[in-house]
N, C-alpha and C. Protein backbone atom coordinates (compact mmCIF):
# COMPACT_ATOMS: atom_id res chain seq x y z
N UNK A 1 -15.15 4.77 16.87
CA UNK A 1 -14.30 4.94 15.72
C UNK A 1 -14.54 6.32 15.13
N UNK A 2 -13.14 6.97 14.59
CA UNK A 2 -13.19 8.49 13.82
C UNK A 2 -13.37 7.97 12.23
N UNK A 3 -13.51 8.92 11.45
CA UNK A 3 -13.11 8.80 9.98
C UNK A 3 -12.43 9.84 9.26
N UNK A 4 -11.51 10.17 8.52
CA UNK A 4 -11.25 11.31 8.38
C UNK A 4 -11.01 10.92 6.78
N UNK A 5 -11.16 12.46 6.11
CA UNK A 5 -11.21 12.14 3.79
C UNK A 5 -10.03 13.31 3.93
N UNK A 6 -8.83 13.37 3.39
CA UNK A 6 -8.16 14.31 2.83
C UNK A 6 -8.06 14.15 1.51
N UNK A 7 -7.80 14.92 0.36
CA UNK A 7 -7.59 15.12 -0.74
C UNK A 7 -6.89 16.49 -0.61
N UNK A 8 -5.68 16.17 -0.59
CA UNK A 8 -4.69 17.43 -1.13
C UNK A 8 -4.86 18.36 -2.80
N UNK A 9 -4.84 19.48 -2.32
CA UNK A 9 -5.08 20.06 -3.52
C UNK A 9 -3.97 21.61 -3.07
N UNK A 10 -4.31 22.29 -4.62
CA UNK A 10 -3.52 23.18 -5.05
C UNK A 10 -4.69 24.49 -5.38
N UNK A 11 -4.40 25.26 -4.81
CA UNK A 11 -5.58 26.17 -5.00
C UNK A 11 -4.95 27.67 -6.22
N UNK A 12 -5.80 28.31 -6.62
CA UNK A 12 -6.19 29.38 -7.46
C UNK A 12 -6.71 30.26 -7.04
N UNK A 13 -6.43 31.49 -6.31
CA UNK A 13 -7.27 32.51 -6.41
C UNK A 13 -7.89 31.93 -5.02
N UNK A 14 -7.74 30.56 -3.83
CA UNK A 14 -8.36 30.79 -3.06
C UNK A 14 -9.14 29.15 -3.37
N UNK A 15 -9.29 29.28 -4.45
CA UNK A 15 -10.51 27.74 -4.92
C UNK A 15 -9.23 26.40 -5.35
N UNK A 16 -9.57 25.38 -5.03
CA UNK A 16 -9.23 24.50 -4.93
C UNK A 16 -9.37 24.47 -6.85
N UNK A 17 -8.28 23.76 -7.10
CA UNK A 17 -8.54 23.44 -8.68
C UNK A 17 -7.50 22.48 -9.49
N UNK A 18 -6.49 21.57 -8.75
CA UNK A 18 -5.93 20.19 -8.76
C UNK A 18 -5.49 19.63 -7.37
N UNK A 19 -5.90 18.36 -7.97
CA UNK A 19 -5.38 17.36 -6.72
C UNK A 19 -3.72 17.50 -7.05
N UNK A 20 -3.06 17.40 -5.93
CA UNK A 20 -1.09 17.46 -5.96
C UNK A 20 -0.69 16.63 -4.91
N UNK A 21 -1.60 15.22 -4.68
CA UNK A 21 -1.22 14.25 -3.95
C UNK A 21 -2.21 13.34 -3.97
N UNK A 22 -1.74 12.77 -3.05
CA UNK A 22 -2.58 11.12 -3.02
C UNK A 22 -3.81 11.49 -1.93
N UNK A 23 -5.56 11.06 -2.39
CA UNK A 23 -6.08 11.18 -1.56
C UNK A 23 -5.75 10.39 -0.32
N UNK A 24 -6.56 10.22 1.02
CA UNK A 24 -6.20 9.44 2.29
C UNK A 24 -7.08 9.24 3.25
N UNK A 25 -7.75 8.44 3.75
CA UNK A 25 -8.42 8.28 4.37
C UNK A 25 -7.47 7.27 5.72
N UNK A 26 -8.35 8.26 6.86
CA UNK A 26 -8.26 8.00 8.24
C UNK A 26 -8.88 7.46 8.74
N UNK A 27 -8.70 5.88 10.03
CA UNK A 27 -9.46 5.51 10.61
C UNK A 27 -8.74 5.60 12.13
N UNK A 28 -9.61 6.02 13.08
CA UNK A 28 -9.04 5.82 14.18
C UNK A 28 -9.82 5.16 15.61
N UNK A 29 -9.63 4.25 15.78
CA UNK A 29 -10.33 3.53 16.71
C UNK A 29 -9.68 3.68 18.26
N UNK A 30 -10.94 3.53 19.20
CA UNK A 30 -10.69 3.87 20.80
C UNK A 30 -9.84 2.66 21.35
N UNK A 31 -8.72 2.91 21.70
CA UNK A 31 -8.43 1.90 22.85
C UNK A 31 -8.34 1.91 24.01
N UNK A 32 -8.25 2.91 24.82
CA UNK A 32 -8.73 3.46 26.25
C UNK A 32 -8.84 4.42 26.40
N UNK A 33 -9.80 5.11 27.03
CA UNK A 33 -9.82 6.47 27.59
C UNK A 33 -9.78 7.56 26.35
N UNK A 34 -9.40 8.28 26.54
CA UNK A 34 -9.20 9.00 25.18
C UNK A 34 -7.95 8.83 24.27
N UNK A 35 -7.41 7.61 24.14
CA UNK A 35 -6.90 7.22 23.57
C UNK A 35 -7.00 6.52 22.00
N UNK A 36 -6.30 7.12 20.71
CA UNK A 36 -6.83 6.22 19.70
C UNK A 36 -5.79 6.22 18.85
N UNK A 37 -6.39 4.64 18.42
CA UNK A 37 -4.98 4.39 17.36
C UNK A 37 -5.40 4.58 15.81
N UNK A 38 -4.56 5.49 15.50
CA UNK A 38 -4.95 5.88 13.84
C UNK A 38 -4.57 4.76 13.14
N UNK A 39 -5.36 4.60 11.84
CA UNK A 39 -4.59 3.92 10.57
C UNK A 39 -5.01 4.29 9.04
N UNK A 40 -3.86 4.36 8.49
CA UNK A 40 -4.50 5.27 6.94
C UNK A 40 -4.45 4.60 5.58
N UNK A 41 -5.49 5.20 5.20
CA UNK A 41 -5.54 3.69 3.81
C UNK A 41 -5.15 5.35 2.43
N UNK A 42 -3.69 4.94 1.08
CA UNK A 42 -3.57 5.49 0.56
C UNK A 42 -4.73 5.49 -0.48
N UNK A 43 -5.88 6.49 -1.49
CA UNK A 43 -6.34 5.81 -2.43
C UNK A 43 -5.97 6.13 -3.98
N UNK A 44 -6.16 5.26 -4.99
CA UNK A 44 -5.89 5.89 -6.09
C UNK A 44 -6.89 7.19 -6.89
N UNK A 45 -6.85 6.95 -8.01
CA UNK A 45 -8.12 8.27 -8.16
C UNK A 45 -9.26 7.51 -8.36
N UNK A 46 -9.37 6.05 -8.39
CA UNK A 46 -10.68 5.64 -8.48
C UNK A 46 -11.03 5.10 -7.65
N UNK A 47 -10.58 5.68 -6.37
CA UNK A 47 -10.69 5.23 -4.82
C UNK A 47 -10.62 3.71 -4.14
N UNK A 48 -9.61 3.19 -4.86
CA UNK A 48 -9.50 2.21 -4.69
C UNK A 48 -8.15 2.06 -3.81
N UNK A 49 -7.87 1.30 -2.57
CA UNK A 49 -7.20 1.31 -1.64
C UNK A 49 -5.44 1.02 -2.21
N UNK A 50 -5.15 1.90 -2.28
CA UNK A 50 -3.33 1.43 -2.92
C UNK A 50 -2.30 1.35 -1.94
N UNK A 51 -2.19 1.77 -0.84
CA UNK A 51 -1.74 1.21 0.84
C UNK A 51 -1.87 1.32 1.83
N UNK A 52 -1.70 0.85 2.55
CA UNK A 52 -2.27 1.00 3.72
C UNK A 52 -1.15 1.10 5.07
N UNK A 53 -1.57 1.98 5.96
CA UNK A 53 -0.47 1.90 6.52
C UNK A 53 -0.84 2.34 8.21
N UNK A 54 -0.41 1.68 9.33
CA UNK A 54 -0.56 1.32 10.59
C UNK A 54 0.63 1.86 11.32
N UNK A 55 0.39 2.52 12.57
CA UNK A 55 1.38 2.60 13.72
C UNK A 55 2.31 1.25 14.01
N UNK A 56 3.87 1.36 13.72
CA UNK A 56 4.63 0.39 14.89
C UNK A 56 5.44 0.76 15.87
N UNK A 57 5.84 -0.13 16.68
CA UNK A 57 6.56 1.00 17.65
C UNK A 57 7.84 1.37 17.11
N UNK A 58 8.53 2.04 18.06
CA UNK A 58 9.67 3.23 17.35
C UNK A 58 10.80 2.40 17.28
N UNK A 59 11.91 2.53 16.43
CA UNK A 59 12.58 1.60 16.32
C UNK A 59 14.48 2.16 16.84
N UNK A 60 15.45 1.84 16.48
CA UNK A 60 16.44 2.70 16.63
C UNK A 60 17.21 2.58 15.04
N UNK A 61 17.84 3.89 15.01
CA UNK A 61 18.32 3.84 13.56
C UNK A 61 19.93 3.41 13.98
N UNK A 62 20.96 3.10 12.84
CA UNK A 62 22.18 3.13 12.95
C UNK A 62 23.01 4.06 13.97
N UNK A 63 22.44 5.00 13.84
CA UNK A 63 23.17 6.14 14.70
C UNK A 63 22.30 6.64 16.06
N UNK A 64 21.90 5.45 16.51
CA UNK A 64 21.32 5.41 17.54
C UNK A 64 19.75 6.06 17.92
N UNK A 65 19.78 6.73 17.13
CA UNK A 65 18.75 7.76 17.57
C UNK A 65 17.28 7.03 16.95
N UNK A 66 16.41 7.12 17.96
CA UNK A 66 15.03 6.21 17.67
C UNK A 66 14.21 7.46 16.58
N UNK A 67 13.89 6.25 15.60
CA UNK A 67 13.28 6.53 14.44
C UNK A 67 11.50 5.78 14.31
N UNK A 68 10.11 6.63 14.16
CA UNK A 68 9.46 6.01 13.66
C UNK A 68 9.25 4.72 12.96
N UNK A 69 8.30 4.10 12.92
CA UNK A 69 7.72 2.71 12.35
C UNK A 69 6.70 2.84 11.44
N UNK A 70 6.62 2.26 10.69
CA UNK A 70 5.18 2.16 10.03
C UNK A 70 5.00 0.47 9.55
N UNK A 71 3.93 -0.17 9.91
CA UNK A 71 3.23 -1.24 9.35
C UNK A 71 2.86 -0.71 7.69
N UNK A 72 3.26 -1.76 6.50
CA UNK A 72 2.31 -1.06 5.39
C UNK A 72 2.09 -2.24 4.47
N UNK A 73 1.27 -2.15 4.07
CA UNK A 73 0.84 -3.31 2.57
C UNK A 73 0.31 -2.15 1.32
N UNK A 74 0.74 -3.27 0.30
CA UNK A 74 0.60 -2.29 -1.17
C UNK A 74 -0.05 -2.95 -1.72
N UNK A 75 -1.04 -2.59 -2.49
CA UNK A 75 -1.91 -2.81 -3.60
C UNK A 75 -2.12 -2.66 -5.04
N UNK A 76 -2.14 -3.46 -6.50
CA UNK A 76 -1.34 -2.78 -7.75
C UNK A 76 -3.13 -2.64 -8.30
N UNK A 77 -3.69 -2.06 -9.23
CA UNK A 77 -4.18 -2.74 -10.08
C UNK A 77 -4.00 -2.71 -11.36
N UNK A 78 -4.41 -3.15 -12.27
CA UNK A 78 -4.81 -2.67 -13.89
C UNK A 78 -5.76 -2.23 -14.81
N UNK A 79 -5.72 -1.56 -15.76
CA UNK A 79 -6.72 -0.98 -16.06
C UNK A 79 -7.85 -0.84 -16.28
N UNK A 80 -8.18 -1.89 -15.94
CA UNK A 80 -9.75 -2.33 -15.68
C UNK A 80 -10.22 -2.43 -14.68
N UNK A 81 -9.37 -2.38 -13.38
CA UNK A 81 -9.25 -2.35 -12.01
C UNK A 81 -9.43 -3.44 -10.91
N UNK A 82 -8.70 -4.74 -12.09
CA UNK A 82 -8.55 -5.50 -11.31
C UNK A 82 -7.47 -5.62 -10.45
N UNK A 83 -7.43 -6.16 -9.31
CA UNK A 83 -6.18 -6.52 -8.41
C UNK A 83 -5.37 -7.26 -9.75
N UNK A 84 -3.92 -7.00 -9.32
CA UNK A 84 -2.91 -7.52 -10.32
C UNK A 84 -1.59 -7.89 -8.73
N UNK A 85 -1.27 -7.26 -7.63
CA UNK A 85 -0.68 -7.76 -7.03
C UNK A 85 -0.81 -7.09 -5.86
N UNK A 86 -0.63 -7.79 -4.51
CA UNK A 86 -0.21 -7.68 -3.16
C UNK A 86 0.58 -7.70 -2.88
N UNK A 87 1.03 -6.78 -1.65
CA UNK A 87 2.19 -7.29 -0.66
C UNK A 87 2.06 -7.88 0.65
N UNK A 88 2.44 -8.56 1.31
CA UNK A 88 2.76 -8.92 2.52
C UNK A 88 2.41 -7.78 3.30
N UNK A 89 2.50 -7.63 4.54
CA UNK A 89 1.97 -6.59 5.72
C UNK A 89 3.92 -6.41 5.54
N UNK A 90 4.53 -5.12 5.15
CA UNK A 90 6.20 -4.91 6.17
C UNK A 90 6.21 -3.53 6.79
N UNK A 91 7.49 -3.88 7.28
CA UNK A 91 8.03 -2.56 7.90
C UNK A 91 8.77 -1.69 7.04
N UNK A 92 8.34 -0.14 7.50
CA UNK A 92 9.13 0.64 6.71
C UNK A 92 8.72 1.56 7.93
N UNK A 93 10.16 2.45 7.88
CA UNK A 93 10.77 3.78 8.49
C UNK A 93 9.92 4.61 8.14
N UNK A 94 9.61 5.49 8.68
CA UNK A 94 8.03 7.06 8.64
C UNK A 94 6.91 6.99 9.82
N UNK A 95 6.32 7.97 10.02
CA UNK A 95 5.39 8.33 10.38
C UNK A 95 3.83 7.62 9.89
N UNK A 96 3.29 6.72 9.91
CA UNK A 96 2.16 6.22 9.34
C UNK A 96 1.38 7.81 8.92
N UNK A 97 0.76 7.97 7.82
CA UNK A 97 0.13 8.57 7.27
C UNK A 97 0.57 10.34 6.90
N UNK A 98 1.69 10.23 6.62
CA UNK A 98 2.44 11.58 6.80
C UNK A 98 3.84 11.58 5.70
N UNK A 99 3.43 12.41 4.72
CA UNK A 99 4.47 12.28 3.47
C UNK A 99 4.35 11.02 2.53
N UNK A 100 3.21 10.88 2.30
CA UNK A 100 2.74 9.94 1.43
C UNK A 100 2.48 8.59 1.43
N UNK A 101 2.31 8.23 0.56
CA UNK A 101 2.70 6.63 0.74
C UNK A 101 4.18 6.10 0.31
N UNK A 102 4.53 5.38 0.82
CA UNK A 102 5.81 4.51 0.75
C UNK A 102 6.18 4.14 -0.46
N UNK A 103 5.37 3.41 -1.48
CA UNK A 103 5.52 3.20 -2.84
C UNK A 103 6.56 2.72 -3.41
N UNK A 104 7.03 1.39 -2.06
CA UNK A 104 8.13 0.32 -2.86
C UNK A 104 8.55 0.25 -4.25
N UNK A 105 9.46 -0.52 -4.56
CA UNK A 105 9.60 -1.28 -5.39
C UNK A 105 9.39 -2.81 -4.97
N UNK A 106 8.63 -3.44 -6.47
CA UNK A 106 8.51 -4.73 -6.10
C UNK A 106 9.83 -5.42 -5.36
N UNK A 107 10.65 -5.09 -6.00
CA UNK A 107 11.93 -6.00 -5.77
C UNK A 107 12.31 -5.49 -3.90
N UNK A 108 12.16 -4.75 -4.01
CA UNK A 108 12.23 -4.31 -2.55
C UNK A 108 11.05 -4.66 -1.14
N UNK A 109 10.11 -5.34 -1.73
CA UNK A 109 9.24 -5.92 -1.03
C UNK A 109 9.92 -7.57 -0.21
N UNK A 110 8.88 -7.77 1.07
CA UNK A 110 9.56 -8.68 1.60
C UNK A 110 9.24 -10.04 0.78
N UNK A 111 7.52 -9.93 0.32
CA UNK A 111 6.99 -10.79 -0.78
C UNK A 111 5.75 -9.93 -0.92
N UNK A 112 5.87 -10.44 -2.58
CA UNK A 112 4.89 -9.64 -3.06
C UNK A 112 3.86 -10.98 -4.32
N UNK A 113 3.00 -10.98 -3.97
CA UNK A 113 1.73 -11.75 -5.22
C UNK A 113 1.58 -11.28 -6.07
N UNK A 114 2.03 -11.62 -7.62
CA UNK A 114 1.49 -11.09 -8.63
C UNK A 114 1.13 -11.73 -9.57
N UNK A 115 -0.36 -11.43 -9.70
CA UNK A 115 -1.17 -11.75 -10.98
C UNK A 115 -1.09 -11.50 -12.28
N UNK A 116 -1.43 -12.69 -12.96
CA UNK A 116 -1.83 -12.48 -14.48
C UNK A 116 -3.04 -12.69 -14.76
N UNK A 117 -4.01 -11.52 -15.67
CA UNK A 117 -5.32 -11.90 -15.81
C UNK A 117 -5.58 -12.05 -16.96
N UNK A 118 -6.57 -12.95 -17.39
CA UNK A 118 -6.77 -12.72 -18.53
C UNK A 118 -8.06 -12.00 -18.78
N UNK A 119 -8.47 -12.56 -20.44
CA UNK A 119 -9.58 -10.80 -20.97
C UNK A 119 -10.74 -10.93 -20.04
N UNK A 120 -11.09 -12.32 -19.49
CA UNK A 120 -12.62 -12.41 -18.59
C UNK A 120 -11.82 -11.56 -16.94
N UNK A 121 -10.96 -11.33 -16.62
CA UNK A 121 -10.58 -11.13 -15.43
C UNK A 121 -10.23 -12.08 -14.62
N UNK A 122 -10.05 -13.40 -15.16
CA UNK A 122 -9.87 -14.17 -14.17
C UNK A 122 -8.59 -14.25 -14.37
N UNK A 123 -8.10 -14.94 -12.84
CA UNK A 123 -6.39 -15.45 -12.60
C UNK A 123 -5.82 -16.30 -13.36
N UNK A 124 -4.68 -16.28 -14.31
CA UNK A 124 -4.34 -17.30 -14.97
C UNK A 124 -3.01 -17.58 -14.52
N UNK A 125 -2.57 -16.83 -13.86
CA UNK A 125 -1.09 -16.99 -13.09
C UNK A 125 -1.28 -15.95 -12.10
N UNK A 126 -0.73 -17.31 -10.68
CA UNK A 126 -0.32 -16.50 -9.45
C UNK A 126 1.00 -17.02 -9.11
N UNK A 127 1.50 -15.57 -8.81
CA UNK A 127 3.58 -15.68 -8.15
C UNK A 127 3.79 -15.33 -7.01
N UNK A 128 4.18 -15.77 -6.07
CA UNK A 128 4.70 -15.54 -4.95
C UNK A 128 6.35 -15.12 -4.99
N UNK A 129 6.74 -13.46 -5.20
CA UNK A 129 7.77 -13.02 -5.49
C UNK A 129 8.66 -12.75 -4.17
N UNK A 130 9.56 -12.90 -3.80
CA UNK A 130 10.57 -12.70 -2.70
C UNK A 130 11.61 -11.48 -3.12
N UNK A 131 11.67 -10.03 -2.78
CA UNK A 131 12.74 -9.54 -2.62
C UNK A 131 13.51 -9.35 -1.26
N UNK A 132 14.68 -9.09 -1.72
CA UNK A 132 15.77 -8.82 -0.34
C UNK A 132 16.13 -7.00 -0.37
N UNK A 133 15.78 -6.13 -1.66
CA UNK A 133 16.00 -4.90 -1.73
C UNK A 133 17.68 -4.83 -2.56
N UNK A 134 18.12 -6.07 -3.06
CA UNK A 134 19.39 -5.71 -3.30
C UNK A 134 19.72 -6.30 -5.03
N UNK A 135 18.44 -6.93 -5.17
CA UNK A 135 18.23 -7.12 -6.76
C UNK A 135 17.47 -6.42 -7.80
N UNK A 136 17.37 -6.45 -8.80
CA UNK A 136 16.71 -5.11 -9.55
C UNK A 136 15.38 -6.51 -9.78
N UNK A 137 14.85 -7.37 -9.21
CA UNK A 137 13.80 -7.84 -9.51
C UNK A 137 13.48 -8.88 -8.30
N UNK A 138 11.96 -8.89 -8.03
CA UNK A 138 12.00 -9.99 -7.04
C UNK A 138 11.84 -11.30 -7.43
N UNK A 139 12.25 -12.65 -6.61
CA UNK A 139 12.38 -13.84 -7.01
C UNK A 139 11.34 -14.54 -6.68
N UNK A 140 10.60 -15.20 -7.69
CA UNK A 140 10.02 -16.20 -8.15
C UNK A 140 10.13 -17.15 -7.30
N UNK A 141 9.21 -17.49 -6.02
CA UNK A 141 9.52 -18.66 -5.05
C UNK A 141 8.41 -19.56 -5.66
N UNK A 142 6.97 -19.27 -5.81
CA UNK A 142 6.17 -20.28 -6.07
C UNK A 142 4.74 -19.69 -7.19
N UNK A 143 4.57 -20.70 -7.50
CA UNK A 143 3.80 -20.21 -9.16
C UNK A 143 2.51 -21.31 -9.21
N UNK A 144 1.68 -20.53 -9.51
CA UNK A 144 0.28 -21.39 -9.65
C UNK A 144 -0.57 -21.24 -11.39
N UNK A 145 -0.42 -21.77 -12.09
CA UNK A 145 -1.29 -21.43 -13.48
C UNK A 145 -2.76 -22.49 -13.45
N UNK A 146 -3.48 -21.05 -13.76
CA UNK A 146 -4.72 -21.96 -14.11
C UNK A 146 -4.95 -21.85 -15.31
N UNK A 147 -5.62 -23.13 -16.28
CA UNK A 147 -6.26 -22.75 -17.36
C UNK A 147 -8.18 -23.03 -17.03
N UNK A 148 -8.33 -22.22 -18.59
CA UNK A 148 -9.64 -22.56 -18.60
C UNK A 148 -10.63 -22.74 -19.18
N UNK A 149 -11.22 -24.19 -19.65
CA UNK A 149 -11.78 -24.59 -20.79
C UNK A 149 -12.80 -24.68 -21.17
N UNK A 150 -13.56 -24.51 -21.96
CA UNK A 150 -15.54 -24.65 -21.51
C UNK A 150 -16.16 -23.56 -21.28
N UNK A 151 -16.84 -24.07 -21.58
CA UNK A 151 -17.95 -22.86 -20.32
C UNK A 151 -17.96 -22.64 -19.05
């Protein structure tokens, strides 16, 4: 296995002195010979994994002409840095790890999990949201509330 850290930046005079993108980390593992398959995890600034995204094979576009794949899942959190929602593993059109991350919209997800936490961090509502990409919100298929009493 490789590893690779980018952090895009904007330089001054030569010296690096803002980030002007999303850091990225590279993994690339052997599958034969000198062969390896990359995969890149997007992070936020508190390095926490916000998507992730995998080689698929090439696909064809409308106008025939074969277009890149990418495998990707998204990650939300909140300000305390808890997970607040997932996506499903989908497909999206690009280059895995090249021009950013993808950065759906929920509603445009195939399904997406989203949490409610409360002040201890724990789950007090989980949603299993369904978009199709053609509503300004995704739909509400299944819902779990916990409460919690006591100690």
């Amino acid at each position: 296995m490789k590893f690779g850290y980018s952090v895009p930046t904007s330089t001054s005079g030569g010296v690096p002195d803002s980030v002007d993108g999303y850091p990225r980390v590279s993994t690339s593992t052997l599958q034969s010979g000198t062969t390896y398959l990359s995969s890149y995890a997007y992070t936020d600034g508190l390095g926490r994994a916000r998507e992730t995204q995998t080689p698929l094979p090439d696909g064809t576009s409308s106008s025939g002409t074969e277009v890149p794949n990418r495998q990707v899942a998204v990650s939300r959190y909140d300000s305390a840095g808890n997970v607040t929602g997932t996506s499903a593993v989908f497909r999206s059109e690009g280059t895995p790890g090249s021009g950013g991350p993808a950065s759906p919209k929920v509603e445009d997800l195939p399904s997406y999990t989203d949490l409610t936490l409360d002040w201890a961090g724990r789950t007090t509502l989980s949603q299993t949201l369904v978009g199709d990409g053609t509503t300004s919100r995704g739909i509400a298929e299944g819902k779990v509330q916990t409460a919690y009493f006591g100690d």
